[in-house]
Protein backbone atom coordinates (compact mmCIF):
# COMPACT_ATOMS: atom_id res chain seq x y z
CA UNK A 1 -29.13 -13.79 37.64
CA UNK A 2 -26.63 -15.80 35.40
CA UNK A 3 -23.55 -14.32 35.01
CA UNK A 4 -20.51 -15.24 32.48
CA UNK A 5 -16.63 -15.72 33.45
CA UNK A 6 -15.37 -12.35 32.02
CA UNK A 7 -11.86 -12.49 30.99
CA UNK A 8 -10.26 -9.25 33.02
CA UNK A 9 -8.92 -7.87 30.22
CA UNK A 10 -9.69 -4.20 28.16
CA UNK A 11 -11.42 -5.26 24.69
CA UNK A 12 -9.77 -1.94 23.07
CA UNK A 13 -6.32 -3.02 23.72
CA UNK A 14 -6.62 -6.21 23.16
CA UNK A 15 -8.14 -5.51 19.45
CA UNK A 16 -5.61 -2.92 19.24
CA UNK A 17 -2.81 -5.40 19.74
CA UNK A 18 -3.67 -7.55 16.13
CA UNK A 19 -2.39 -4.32 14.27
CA UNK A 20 0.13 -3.31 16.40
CA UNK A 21 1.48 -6.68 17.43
CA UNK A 22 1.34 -6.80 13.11
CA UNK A 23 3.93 -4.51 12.33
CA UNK A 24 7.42 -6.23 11.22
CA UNK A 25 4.43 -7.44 8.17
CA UNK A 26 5.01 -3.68 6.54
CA UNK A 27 7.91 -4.10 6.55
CA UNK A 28 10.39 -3.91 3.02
CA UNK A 29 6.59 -4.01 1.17
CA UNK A 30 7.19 -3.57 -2.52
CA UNK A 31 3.97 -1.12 -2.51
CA UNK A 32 3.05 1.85 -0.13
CA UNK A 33 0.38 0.44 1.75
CA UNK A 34 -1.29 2.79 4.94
CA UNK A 35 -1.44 0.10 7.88
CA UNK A 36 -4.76 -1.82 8.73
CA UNK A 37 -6.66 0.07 11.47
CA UNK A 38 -8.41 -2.50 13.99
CA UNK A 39 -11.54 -2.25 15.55
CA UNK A 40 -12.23 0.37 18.56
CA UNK A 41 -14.99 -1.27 20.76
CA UNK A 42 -15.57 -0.32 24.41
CA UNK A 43 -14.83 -2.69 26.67
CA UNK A 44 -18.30 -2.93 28.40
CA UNK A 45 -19.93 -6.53 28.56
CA UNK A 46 -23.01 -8.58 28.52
CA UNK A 47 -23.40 -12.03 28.52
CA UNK A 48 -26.04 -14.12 26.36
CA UNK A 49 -27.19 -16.20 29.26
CA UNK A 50 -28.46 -12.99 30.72
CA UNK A 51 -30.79 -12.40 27.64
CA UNK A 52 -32.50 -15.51 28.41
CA UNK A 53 -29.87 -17.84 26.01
CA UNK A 54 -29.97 -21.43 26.85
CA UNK A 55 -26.61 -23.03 25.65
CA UNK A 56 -28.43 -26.68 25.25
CA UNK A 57 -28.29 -27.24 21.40
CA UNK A 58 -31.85 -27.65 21.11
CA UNK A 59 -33.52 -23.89 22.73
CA UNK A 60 -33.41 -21.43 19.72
CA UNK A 61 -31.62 -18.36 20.47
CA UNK A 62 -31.81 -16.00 17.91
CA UNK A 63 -34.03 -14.14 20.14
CA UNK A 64 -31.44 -13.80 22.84
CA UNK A 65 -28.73 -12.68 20.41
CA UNK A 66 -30.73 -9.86 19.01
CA UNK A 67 -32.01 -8.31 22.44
CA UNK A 68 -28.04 -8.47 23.89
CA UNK A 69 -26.74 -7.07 20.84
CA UNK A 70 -29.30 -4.49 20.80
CA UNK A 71 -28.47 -3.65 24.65
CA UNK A 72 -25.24 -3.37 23.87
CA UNK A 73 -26.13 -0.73 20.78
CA UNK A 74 -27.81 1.49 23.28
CA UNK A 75 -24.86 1.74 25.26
CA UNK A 76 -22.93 2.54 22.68
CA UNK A 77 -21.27 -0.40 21.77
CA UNK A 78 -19.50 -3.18 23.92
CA UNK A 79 -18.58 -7.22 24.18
CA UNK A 80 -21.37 -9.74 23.51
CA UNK A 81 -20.14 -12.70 25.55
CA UNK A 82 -20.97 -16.31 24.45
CA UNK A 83 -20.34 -18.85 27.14
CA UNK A 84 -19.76 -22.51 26.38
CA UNK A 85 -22.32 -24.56 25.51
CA UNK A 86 -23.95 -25.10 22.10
CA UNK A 87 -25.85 -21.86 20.81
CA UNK A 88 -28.72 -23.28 18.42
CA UNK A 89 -29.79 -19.72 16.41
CA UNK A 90 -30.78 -17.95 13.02
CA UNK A 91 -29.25 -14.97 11.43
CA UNK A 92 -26.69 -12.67 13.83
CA UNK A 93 -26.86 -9.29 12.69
CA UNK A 94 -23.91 -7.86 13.78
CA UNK A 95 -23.52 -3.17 14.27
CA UNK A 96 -21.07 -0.83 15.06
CA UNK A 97 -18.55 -1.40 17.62
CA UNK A 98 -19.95 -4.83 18.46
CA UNK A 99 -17.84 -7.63 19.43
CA UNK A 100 -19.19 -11.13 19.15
CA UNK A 101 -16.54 -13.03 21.68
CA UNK A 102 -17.46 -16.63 21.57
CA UNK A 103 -15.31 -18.48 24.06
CA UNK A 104 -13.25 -21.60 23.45
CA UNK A 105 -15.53 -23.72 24.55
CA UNK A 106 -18.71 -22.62 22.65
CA UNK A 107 -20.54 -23.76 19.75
CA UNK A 108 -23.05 -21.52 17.78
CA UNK A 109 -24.56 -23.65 15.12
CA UNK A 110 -26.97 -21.69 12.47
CA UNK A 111 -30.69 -23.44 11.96
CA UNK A 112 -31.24 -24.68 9.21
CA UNK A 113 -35.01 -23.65 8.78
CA UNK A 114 -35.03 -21.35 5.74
CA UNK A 115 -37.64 -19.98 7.16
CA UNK A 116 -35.38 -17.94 9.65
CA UNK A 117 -33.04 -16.81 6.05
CA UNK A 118 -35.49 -14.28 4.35
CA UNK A 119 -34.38 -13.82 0.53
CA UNK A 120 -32.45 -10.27 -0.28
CA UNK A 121 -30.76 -8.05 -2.55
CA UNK A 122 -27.11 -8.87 -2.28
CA UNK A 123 -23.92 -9.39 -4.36
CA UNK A 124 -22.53 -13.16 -4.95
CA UNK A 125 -19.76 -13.84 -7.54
CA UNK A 126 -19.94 -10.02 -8.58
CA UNK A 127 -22.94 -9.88 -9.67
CA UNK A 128 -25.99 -7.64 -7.81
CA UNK A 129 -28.44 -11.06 -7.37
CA UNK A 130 -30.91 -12.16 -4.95
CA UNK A 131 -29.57 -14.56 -2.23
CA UNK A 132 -30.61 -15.77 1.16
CA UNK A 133 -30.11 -13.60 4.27
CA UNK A 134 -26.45 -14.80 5.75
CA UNK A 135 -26.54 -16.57 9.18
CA UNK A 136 -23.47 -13.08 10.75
CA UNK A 137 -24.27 -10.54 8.41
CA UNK A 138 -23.20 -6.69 8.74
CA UNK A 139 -24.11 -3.84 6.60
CA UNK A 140 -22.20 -0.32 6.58
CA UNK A 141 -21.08 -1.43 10.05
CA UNK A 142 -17.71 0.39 11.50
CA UNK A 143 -15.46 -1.37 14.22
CA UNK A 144 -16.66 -4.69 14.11
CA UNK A 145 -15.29 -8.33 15.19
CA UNK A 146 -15.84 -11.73 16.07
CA UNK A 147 -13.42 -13.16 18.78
CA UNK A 148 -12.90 -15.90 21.05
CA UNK A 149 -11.41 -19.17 19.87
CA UNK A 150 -14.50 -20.46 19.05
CA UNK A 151 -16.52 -22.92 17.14
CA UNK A 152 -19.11 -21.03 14.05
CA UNK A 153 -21.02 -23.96 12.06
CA UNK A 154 -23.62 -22.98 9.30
CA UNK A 155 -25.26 -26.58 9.22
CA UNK A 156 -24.25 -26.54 5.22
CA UNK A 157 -25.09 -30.12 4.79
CA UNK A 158 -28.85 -29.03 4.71
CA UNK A 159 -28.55 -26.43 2.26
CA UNK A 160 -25.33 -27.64 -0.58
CA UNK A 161 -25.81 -29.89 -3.58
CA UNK A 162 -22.99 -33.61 -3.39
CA UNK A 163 -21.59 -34.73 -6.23
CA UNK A 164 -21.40 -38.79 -6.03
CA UNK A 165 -17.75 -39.12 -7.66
CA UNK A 166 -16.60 -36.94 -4.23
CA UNK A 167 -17.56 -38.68 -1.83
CA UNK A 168 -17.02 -42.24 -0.53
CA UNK A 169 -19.86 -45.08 -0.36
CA UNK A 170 -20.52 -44.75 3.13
CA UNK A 171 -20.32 -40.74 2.91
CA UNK A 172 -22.87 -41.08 0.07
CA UNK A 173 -25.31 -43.32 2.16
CA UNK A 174 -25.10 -40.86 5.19
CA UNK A 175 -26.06 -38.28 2.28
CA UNK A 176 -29.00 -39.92 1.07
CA UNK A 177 -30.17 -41.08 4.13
CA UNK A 178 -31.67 -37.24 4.81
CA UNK A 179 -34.03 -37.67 2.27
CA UNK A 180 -33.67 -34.84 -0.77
CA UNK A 181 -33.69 -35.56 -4.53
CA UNK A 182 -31.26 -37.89 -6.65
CA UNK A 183 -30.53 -36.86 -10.07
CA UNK A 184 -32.18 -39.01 -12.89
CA UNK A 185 -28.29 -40.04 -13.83
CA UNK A 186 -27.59 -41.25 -9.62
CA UNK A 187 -24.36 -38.24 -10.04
CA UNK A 188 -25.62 -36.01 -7.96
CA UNK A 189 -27.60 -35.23 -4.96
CA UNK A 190 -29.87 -32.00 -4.08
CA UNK A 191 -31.34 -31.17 -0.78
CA UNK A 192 -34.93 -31.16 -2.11
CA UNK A 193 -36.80 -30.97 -5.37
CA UNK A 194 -36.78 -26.74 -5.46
CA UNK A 195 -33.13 -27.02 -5.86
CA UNK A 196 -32.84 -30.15 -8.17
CA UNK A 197 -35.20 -27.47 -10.37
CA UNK A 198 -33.38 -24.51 -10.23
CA UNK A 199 -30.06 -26.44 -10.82
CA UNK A 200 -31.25 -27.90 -14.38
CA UNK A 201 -32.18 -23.93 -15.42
CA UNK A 202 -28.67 -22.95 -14.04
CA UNK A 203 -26.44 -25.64 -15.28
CA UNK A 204 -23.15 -25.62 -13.98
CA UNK A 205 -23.54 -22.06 -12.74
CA UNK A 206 -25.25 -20.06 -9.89
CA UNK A 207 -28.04 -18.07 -11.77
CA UNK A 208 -31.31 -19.73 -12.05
CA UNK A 209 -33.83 -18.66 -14.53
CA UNK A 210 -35.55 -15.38 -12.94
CA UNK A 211 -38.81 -16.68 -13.84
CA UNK A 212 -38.80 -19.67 -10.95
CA UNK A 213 -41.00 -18.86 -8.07
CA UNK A 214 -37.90 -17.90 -5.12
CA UNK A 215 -39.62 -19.39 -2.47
CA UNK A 216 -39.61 -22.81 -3.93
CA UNK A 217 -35.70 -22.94 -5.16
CA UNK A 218 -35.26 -21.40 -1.78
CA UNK A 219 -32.70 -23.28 -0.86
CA UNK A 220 -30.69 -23.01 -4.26
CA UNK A 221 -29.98 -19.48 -3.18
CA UNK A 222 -28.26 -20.61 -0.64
CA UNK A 223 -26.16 -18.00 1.54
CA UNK A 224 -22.30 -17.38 2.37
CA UNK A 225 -21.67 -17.89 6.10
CA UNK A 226 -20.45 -14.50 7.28
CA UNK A 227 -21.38 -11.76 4.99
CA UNK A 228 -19.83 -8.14 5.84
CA UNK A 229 -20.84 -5.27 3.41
CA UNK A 230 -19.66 -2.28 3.07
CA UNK A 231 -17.99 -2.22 6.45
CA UNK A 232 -14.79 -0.99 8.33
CA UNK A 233 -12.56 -1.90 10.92
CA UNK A 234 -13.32 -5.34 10.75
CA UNK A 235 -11.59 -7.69 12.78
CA UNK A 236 -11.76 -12.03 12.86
CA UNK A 237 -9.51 -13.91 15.52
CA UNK A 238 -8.53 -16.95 16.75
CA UNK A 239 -12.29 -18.69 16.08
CA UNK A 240 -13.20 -21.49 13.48
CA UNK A 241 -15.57 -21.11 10.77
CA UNK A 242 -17.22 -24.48 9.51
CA UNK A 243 -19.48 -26.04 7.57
CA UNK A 244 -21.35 -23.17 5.24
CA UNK A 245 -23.39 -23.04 3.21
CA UNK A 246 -22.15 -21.65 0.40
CA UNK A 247 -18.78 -19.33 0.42
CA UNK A 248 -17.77 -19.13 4.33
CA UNK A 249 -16.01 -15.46 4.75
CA UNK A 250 -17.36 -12.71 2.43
CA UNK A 251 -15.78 -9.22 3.19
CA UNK A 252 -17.11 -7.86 -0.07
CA UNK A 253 -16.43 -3.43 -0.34
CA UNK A 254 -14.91 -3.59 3.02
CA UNK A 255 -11.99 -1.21 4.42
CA UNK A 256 -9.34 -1.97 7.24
CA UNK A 257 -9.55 -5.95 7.69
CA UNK A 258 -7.61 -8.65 10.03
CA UNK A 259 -7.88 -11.79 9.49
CA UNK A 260 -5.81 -13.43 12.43
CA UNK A 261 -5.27 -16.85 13.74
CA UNK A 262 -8.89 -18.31 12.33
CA UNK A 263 -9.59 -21.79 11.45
CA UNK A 264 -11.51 -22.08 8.17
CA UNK A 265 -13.23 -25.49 7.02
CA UNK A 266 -15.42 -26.88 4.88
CA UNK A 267 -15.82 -30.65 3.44
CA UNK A 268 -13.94 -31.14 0.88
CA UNK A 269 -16.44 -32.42 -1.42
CA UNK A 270 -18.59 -29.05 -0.46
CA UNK A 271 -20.00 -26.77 -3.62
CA UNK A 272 -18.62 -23.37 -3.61
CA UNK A 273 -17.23 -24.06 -0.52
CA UNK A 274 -15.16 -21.21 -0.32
CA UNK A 275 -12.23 -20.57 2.51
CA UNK A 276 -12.29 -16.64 2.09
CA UNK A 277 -13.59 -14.36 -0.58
CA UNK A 278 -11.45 -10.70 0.17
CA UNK A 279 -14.20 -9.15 -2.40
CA UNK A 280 -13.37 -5.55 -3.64
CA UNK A 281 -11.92 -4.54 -0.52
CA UNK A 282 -9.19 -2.19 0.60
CA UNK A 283 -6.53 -2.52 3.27
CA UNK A 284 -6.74 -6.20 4.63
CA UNK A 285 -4.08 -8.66 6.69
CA UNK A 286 -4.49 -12.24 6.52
CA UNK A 287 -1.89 -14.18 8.74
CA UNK A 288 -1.38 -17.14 10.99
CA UNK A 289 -4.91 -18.60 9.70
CA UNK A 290 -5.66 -22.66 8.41
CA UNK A 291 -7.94 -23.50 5.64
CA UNK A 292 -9.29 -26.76 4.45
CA UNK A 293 -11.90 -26.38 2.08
CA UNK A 294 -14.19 -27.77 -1.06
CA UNK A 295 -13.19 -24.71 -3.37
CA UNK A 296 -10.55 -21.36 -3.54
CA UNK A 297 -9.68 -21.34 -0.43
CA UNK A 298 -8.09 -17.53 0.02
CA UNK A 299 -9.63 -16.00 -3.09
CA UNK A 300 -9.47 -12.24 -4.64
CA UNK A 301 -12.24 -11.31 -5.85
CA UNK A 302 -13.64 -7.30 -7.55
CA UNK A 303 -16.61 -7.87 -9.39
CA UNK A 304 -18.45 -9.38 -12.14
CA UNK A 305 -18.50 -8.06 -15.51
CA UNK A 306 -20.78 -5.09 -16.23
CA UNK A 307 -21.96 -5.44 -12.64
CA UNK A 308 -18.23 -4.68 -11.60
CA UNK A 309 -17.13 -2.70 -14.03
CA UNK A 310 -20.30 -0.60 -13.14
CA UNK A 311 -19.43 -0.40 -9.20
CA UNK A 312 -15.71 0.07 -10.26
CA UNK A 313 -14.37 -1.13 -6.79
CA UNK A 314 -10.75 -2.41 -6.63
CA UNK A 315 -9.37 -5.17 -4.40
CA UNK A 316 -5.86 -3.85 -3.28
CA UNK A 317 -3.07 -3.33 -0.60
CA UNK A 318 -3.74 -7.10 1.04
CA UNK A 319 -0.96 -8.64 3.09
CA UNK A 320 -1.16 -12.92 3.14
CA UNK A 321 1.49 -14.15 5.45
CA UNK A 322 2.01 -17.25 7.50
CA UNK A 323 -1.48 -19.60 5.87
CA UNK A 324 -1.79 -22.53 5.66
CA UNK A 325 -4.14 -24.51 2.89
CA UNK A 326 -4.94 -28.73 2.66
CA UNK A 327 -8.01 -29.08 0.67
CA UNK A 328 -8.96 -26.38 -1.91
CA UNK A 329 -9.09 -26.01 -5.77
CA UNK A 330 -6.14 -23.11 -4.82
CA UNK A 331 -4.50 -22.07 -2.15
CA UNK A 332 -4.27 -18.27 -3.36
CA UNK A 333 -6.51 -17.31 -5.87
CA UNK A 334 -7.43 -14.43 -8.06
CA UNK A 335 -10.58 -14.27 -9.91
CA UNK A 336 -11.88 -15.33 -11.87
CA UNK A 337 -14.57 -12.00 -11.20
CA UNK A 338 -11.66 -9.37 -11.40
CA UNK A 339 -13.89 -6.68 -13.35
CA UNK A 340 -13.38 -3.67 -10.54
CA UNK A 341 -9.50 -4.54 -10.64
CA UNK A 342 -7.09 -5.96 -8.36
CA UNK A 343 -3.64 -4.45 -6.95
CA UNK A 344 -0.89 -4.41 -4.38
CA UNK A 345 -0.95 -7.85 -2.61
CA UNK A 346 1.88 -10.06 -1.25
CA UNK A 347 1.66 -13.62 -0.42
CA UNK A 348 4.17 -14.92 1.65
CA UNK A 349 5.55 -17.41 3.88
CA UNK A 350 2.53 -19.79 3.31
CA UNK A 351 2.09 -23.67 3.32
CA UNK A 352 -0.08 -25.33 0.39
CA UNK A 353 -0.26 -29.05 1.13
CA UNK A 354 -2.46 -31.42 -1.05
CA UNK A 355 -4.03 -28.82 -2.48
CA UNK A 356 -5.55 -28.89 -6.18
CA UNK A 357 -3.89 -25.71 -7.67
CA UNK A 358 -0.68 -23.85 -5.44
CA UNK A 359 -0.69 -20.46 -6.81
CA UNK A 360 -4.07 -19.89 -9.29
CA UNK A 361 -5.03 -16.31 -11.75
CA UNK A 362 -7.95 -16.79 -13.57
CA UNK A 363 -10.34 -14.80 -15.75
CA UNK A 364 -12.19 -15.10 -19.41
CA UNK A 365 -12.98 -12.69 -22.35
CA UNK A 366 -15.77 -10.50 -20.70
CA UNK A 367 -14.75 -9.66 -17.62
CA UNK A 368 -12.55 -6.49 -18.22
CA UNK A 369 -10.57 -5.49 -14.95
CA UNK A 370 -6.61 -5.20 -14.51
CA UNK A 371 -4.46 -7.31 -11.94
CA UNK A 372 -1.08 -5.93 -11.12
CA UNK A 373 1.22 -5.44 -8.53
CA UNK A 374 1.66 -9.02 -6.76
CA UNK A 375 4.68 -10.52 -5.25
CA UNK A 376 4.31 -14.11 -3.89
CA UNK A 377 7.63 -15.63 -1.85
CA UNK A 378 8.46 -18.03 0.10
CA UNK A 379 5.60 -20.55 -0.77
CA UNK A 380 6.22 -23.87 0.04
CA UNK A 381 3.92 -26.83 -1.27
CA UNK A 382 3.61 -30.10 -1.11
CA UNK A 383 1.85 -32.40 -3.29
CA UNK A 384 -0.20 -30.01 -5.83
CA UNK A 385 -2.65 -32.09 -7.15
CA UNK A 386 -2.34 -30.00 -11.23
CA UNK A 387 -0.38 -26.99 -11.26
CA UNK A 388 1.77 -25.35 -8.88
CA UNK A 389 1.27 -21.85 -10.94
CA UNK A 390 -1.33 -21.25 -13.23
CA UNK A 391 -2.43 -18.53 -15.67
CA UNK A 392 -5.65 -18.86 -17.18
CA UNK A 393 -7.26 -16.40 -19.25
CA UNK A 394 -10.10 -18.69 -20.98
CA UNK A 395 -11.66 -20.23 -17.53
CA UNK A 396 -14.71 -21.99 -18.47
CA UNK A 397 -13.50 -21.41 -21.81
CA UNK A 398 -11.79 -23.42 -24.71
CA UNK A 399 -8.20 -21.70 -25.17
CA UNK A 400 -6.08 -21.31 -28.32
CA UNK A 401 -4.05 -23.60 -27.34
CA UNK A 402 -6.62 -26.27 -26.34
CA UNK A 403 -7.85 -26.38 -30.39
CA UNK A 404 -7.75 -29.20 -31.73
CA UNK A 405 -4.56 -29.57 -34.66
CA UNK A 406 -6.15 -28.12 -37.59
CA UNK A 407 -8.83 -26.28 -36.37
CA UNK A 408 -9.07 -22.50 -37.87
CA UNK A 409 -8.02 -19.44 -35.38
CA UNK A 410 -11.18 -17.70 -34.50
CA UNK A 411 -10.96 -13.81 -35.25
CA UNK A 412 -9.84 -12.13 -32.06
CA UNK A 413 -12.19 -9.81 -30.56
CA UNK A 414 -11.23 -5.79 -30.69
CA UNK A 415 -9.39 -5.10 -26.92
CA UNK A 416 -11.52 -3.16 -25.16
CA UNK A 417 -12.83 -2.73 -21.57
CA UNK A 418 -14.12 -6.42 -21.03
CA UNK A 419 -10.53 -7.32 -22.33
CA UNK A 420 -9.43 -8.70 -19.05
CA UNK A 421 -5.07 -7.43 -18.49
CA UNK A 422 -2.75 -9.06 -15.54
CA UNK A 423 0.80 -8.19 -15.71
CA UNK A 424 3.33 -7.02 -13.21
CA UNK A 425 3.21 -10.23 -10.88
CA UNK A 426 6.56 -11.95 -9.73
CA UNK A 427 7.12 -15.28 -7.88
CA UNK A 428 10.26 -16.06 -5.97
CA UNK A 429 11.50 -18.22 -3.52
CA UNK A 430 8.74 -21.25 -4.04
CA UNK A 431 9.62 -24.36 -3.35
CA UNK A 432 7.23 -26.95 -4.78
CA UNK A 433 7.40 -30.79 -4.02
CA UNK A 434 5.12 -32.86 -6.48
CA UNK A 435 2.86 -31.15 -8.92
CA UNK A 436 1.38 -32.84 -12.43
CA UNK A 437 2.80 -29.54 -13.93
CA UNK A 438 5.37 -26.42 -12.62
CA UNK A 439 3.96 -23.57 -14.35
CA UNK A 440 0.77 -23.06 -16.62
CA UNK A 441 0.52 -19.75 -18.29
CA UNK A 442 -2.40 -19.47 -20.77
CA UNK A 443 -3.22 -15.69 -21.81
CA UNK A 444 -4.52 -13.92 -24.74
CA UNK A 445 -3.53 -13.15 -27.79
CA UNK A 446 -5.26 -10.11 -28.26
CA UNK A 447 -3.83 -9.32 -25.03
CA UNK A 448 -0.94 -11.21 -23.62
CA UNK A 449 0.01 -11.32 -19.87
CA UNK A 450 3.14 -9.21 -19.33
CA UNK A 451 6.03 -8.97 -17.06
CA UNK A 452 5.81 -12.64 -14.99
CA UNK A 453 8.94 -12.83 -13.12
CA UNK A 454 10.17 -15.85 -11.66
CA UNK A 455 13.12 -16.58 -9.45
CA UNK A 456 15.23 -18.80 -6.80
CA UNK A 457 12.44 -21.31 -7.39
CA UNK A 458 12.84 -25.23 -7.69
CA UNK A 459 9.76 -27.53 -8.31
CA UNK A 460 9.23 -31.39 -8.68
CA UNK A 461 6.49 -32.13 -11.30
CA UNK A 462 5.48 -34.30 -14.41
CA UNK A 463 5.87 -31.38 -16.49
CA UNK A 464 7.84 -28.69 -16.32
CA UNK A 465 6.51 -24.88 -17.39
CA UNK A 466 4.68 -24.02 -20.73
CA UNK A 467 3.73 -20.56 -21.81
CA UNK A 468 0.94 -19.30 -24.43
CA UNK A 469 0.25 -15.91 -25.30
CA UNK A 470 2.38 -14.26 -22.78
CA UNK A 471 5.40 -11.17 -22.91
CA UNK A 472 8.15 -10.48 -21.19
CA UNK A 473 7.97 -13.69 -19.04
CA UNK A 474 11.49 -14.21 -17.18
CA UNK A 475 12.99 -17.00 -15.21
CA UNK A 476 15.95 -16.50 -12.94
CA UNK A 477 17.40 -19.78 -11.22
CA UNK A 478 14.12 -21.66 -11.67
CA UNK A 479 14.57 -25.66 -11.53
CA UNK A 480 12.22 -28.15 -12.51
CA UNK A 481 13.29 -31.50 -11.63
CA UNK A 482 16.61 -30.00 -11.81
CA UNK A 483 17.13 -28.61 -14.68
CA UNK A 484 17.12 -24.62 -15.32
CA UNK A 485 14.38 -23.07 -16.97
């Protein structure tokens, strides 16, 4: 019988270790935060090859992960061990106390039949929609984690629309080359005719008309990478997590999460390409983690308009420390679905290097939801491609300030609980080195942000900061190309 290399180690202690090892983190937190419990698995082990897995990149194992994971569930929990080799599979459903430990030298990479991705009941941008079946997917799971060092790819190149202006000639042949549908106009390119379909009833956004048959925009519903639902103790280390389909990491109503160490990347040209999406949950640590993405690349998220107003489930007490972000349309993101709320975060001691937007709050009339509480310091970026901080109340919208000179104020709408609030968020110690503009604050005038602090801050930029609709905004020893704001 084929046996794996087992690291002699104890898997509780060593997933004990990324909370305890976390601790100087709490300290001198401006909120009261309980700390981030990590997963308790027993250390028992199998290993895939002895579930029949055949590590040659062409045998289909989705079999062999099911049966080993299932052995393991019968025993009460334990280590799923993934040698090297390359692990060709469909959907891992992941249960309690199960930890998936793929070592350094192994490569699962997700099928890209959508036959193997049934279409579900789910929750995507916070609303409650129907989506494909995620290639690691969890549901009410406890103690939880994937482990190893790594390679996860979801084969997203056979499931994401291209947009021709992102991409270079010879990218755009290679594109083409797999067949799929052009767009009458030659600016954009859909992986087959289903799609192309359900993208013209959608338009820019993710919600097809209900009336298309599912099975043939299949692929339009195209699934995040690693979906965990409703889940605690949750724990992702020192693995990379590539090429998804849609979003890549989806904790969405999740409870005790670490985030340590991970590599997360995406092409940059990649719809909704997503680094991390911390969606409505509650207690989380991100640190010491890389992201290179096609959209937000470490986004809070807590719900969709009625649909998250109805479930009512805040994102707060999150810890960010020591990240770094290249490619992404922000580094650190809020929103814009912020219906259920979002509190009690700090961002700190993070890199943001080419990235589109450093520091990013967004929302529009609608939504509802409060943000408060969050402290981001000692941010350092380095060549911001628009705005090192931005406020923006009216995304996908057409602000007040945007109006063309002479055009009548609309009436404001009554403030009520689609009025969406963020105040009480504070900024110091960023240093940022090239940005089109320092600081962007757009709120609204039926109800303003509130209480922005910023402090011991210098940026470099072609503009310096400009405020709309906004109260109680302060700047303490704040430079923009020098000079004091």
């Amino acid at each position: 019988m084929k046996t794996c290399k087992l690291l002699i180690i104890c898997a509780v202690a060593a997933l004990a270790s990324a909370c305890c090892n976390s601790d100087p983190l709490y300290k001198d937190l401006p909120f009261q935060m309980e700390k981030v419990q990590a997963p308790r698995i027993p250390s028992r082990s199998v290993c895939l090859l002895d579930f029949g897995g055949v590590p040659d990149g062409v045998t289909l194992n989705t079999q062999a992960f099911a049966d080993a994971i299932d052995a393991l569930v019968q025993k009460g929990g334990g280590v799923l061990e993934v040698p090297a080799g390359i692990w060709r599979t469909g959907p891992i459903g992941l249960q309690s106390k199960i930890e998936l430990r793929v070592c350094k030298d192994a490569i699962i990479v997700f099928d890209p039949d959508q036959d193997l991705y049934p279409i579900i009941d789910t929750n995507f941008e916070g609303l409650d929609v129907r989506r494909c079946l995620s290639p690691i997917h969890a549901e009410g799971a406890h103690d939880i984690a994937i482990t190893g060092g790594g390679v996860i790819d979801g084969s997203g190149e056979y499931w994401r629309e291209v947009k021709r202006r992102k991409v270079s000639d010879d990218q755009w042949k290679e594109i083409i080359a797999r067949g799929g549908i052009i767009s009458e106009d030659g600016k954009n390119w859909f992986p087959d005719e289903g799609y192309a379909k359900a993208r013209a009833t959608a338009g820019s956004l993710n919600y097809p008309d209900p009336s298309l048959d599912e099975q043939e925009i299949k692929t339009f519903l195209r699934p995040v990478m690693v979906s965990f639902r409703e889940c605690e103790r949750v724990l992702l280390q020192d693995c990379t997590f590539q090429n998804s389909p849609c979003w890549n990491l989806h904790p969405l109503w999740c409870k005790d999460v670490t985030i340590k160490d991970i590599t997360v990347r995406n092409p940059h040209y990649s719809a909704n390409g997503d680094g991390i999406d911390i969606d409505a949950c509650e207690g989380v640590v991100v640190t010491g983690s890389s992201f290179d993405v096609g959209d937000d690349a470490i986004c809070i998220k807590s719900g969709k308009d009625a649909d998250g107003r109805r479930h009512a489930r805040k994102c707060r007490n999150l810890i960010i420390d020591d990240c770094t972000v290249y490619h992404g349309h922000g580094g650190f993101v809020v929103g814009s679905e912020m219906s259920g709320g979002v509190e009690n975060i700090r961002v700190s001691n993070c890199r943001f290097i080419g990235t589109d937007v450093g520091l990013r709050f967004k929302s529009t009339r609608g939504r509802g939801g409060l943000v408060k509480d969050i402290w981001c310091d000692h941010i350092y970026m380095k060549d911001i491609v628009s705005y090192g901080v931005i406020f923006n109340l009216y995304y996908a919208g057409v602000a007040a300030s945007d109006m063309k000179e002479g055009a009548a104020e609309p009436a404001l709408p009554p403030v009520d609980e689609t009025t969406p609030e963020m105040r009480d968020i504070h900024f110091s110690d960023i240093t940022c080195a090239g940005a089109k503009q320092a600081i962007y604050i757009n709120g609204l005038p039926e109800l303003p942000l509130r209480n922005l602090t910023f402090a011991n801050s210098t940026f470099t930029a072609s503009k310096p900061a400009e405020v709309h609709y906004a109260e109680e905004v302060t700047f303490n020893n704040v430079l923009v190309n020098g000079v004091e704001l």
